[in-house]
Protein backbone atom coordinates (compact mmCIF):
# COMPACT_ATOMS: atom_id res chain seq x y z
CA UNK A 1 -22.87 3.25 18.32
CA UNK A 2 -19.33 2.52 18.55
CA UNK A 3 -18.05 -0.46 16.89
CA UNK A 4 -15.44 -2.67 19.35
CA UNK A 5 -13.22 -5.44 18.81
CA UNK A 6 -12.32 -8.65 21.23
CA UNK A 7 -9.45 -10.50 19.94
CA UNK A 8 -8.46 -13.16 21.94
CA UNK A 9 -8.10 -17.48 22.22
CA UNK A 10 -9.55 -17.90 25.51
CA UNK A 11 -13.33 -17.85 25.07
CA UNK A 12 -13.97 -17.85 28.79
CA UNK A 13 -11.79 -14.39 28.52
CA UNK A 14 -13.94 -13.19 25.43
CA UNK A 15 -17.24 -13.98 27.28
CA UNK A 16 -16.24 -11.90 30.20
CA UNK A 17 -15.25 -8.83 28.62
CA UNK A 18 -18.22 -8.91 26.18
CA UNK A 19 -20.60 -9.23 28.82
CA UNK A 20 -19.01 -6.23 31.00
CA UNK A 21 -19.28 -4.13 28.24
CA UNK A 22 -22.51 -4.72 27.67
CA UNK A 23 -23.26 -3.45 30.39
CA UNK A 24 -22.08 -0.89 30.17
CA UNK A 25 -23.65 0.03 26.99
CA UNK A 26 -21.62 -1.13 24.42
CA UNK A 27 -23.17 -3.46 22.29
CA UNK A 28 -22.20 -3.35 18.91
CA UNK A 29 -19.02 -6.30 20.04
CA UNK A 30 -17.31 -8.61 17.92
CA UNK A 31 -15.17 -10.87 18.96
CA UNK A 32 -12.15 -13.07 17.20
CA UNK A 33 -10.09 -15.97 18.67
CA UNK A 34 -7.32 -16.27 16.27
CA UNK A 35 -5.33 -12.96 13.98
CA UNK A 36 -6.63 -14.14 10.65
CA UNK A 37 -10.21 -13.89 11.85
CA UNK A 38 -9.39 -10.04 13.20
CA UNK A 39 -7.84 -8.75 10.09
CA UNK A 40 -11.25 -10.38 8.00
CA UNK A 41 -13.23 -8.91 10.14
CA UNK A 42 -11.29 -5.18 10.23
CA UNK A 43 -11.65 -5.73 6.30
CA UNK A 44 -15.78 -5.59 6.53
CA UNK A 45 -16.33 -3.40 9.67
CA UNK A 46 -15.42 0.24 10.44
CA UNK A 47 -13.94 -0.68 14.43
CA UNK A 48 -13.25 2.19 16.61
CA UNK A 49 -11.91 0.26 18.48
CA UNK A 50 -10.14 -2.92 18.87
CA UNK A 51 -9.00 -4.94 22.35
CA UNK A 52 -5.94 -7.58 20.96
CA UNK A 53 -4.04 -10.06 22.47
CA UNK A 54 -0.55 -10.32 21.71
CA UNK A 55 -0.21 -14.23 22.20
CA UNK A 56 -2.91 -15.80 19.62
CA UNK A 57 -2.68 -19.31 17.95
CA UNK A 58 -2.04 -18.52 14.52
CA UNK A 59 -0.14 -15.16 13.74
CA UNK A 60 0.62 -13.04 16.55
CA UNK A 61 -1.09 -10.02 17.36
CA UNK A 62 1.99 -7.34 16.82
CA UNK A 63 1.63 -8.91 13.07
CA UNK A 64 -1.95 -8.11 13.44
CA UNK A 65 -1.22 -4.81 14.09
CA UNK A 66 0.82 -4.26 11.34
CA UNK A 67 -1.81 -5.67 9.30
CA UNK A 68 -4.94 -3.99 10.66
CA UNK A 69 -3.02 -0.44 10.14
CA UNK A 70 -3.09 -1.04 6.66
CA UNK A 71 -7.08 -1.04 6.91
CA UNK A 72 -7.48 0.95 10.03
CA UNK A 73 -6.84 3.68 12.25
CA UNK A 74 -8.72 2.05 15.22
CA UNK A 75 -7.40 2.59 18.28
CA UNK A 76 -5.92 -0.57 19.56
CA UNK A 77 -4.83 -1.84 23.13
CA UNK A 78 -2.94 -4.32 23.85
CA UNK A 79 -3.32 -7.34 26.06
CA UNK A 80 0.15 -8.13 27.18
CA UNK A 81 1.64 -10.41 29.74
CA UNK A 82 3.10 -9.01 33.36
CA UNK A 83 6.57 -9.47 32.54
CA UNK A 84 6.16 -8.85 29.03
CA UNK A 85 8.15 -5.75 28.57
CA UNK A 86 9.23 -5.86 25.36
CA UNK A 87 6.31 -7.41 23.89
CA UNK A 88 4.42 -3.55 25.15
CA UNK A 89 7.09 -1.70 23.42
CA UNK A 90 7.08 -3.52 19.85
CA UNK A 91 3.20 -3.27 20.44
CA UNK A 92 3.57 0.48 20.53
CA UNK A 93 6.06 1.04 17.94
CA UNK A 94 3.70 -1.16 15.28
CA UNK A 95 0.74 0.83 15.80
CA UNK A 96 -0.77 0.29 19.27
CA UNK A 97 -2.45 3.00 21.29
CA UNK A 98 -2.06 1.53 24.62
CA UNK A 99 -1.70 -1.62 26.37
CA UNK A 100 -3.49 -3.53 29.45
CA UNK A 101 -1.20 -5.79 31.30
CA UNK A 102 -2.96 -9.30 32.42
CA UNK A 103 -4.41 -10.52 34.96
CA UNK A 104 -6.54 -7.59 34.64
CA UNK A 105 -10.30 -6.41 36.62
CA UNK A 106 -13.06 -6.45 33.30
CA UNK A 107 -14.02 -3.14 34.95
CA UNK A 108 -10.24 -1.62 34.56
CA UNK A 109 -10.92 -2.53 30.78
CA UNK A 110 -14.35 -0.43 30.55
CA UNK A 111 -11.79 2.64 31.85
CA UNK A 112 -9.99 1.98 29.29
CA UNK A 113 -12.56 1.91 26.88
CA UNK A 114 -14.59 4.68 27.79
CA UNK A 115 -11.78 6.88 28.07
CA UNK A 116 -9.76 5.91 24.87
CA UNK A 117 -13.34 6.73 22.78
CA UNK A 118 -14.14 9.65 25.23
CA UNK A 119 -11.07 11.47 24.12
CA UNK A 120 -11.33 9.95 20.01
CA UNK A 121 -15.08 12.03 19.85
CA UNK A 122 -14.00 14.68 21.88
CA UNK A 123 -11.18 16.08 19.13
CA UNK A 124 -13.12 14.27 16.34
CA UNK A 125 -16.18 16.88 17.39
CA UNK A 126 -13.73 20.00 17.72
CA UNK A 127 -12.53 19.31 14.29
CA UNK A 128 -16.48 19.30 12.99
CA UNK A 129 -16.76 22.67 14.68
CA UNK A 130 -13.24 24.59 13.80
CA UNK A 131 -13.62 26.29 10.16
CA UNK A 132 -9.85 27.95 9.26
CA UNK A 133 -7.30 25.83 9.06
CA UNK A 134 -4.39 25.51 11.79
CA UNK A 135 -1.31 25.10 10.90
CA UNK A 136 1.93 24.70 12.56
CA UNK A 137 5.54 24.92 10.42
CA UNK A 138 7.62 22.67 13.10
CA UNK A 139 10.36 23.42 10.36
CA UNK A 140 11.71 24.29 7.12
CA UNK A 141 10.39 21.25 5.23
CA UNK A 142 7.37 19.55 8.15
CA UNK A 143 3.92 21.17 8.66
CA UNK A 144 1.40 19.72 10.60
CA UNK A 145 -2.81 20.68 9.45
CA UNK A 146 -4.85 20.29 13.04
CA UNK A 147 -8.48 19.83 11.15
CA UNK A 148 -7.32 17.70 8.26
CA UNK A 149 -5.34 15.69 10.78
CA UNK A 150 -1.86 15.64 8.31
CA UNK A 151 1.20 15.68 9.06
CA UNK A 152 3.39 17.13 5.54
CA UNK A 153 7.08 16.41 5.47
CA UNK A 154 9.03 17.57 2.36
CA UNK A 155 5.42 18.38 0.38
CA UNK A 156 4.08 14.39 1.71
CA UNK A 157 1.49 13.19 3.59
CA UNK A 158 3.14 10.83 6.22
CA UNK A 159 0.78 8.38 8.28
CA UNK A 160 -0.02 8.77 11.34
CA UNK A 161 -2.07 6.80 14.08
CA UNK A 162 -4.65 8.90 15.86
CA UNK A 163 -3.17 8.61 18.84
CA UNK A 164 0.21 9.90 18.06
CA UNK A 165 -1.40 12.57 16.43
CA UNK A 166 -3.70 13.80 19.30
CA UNK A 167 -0.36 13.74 21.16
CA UNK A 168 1.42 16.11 18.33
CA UNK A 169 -1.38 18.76 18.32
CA UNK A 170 -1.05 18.81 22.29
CA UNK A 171 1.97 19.53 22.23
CA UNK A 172 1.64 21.77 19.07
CA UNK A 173 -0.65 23.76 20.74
CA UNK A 174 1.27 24.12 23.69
CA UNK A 175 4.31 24.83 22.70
CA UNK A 176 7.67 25.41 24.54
CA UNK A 177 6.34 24.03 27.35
CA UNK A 178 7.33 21.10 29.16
CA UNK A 179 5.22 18.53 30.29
CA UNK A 180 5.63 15.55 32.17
CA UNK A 181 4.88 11.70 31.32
CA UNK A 182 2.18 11.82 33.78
CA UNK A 183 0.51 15.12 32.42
CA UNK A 184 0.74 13.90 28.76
CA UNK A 185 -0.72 10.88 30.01
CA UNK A 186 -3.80 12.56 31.40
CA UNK A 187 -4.04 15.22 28.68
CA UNK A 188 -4.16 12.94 25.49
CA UNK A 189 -5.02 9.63 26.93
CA UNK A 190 -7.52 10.92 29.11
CA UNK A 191 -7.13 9.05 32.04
CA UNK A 192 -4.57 10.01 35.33
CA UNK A 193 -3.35 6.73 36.55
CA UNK A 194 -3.43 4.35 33.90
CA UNK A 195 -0.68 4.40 32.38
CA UNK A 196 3.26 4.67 32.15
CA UNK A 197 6.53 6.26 31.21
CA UNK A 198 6.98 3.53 27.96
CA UNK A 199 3.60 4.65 26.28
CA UNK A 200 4.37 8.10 26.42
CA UNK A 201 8.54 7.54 25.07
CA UNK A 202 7.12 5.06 21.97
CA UNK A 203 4.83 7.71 21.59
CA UNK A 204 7.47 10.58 21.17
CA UNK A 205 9.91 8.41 19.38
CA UNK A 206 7.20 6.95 16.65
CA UNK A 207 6.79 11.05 16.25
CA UNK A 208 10.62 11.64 16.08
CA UNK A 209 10.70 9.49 13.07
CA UNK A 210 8.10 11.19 11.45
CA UNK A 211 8.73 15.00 11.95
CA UNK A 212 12.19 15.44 12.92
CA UNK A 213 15.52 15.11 10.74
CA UNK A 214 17.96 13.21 12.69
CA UNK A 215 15.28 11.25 15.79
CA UNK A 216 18.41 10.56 17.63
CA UNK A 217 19.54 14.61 17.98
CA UNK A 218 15.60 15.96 18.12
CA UNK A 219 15.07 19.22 17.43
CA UNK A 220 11.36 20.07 17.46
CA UNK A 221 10.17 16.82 20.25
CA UNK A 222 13.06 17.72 23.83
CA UNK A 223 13.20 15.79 26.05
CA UNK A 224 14.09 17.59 29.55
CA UNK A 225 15.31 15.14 31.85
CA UNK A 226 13.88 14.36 34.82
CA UNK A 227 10.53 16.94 33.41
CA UNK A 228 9.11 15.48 30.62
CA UNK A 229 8.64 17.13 27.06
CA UNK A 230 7.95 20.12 25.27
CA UNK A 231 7.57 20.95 21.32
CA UNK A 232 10.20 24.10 20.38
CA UNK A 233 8.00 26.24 18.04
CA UNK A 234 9.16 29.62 16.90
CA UNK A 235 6.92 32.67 17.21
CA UNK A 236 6.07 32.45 13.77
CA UNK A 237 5.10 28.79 14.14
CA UNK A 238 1.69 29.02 13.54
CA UNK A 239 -0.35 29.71 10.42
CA UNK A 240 -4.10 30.29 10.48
């Protein structure tokens, strides 16, 4: 049963997300109103995932992020205010997965849900049944291991959140082709409408960081103006 999260200080809010998602099945739920009772609570349970509100009482929840990624590779979403723009892109760039803006409908947040964990089995159950290795040289000095879920720049591991991952071996796997924000979005998020341009470019640009040598003049991650982006990938790119 999959382990979930609530982090938020309005209990009323906390009370009406729990119940909806019991209903819908989930029932393993815990739920935290401040950011020091999230990160004990990442610290004794395996979460798969966790639902976090930005604006809590004690520390906010971009810090427990950044905390929680040091125990964790849950995916996390982001509760975020309407207006809050910046607040969803500093949430993505510390670790998030996605965000839901508020005022929100419970039932857009079992979507959410279901889809985020529907797409987290679905490669976690391909890796279980692929036996070679898959490897992709994106250059000289970064390789990237599908079933061992690394990422190998200059002979070391580098970290990587499962979602930006899942997005990498997309893209690896179709290479030199371009896709736009809105196919990415339904390809490795799993859902067609729910979400936007900025989860996709934090996305790419967290990736940047990791994989290419200068993120400002990309070589390996293009972006095509006005069509999306595509992964540049020699013919000899692949190893098996």
């Amino acid at each position: 049963m999959d382990e979930i999260l609530l982090v938020d200080d309005e209990s009323g809010l906390l009370e009406i997300l729990q119940i909806t998602l019991n209903k819908e099945g989930f029932t393993n739920i815990h739920t935290a109103s401040t950011g020091l009772q999230a990160i004990e609570l990442v610290k004794k349970y395996s979460f798969d995932l966790i639902i976090l509100d930005i604006m809590l009482p004690d520390i906010d929840g971009l810090e427990v992020c950044r905390q929680v990624r040091l125990e964790s590779n849950a995916l996390i979403l982001f509760l975020t205010a309407k207006d809050e723009d910046t607040d969803k892109i500093i949430g993505l760039t510390v670790g998030g997965d996605d965000y839901i803006t508020k005022p929100f409908n419970p039932l857009e947040i079992v979507a959410r849900v279901k889809a985020h964990l529907r797409r987290q089995k679905r490669s976690s159950s391909s890796l279980r049944r692929e036996t070679p290795l898959t490897i992709w040289k994106l250059s000289k000095n970064v390789r990237v291991v599908k079933e061992s879920g690394q990422i190998i720049v200059n002979k070391k591991e580098i970290d990587c959140p499962a979602k930006e991952f899942e997005l990498l071996i997309f893209l690896c796997e179709h290479p030199n082709r371009i896709f736009s924000v809105r196919q990415l979005y339904q390809y490795v998020w799993g859902e067609l409408s729910l979400g936007d341009d900025k989860t996709i470019a934090v996305h790419i640009s967290r990736l940047r960081k990791k994989i290419e040598c200068d993120p400002k003049n990309p070589t390996i991650l293009i972006n095509s103006r006005g069509l999306g982006y595509k992964l540049l990938l020699s013919d000899n790119g692949g190893e098996h």
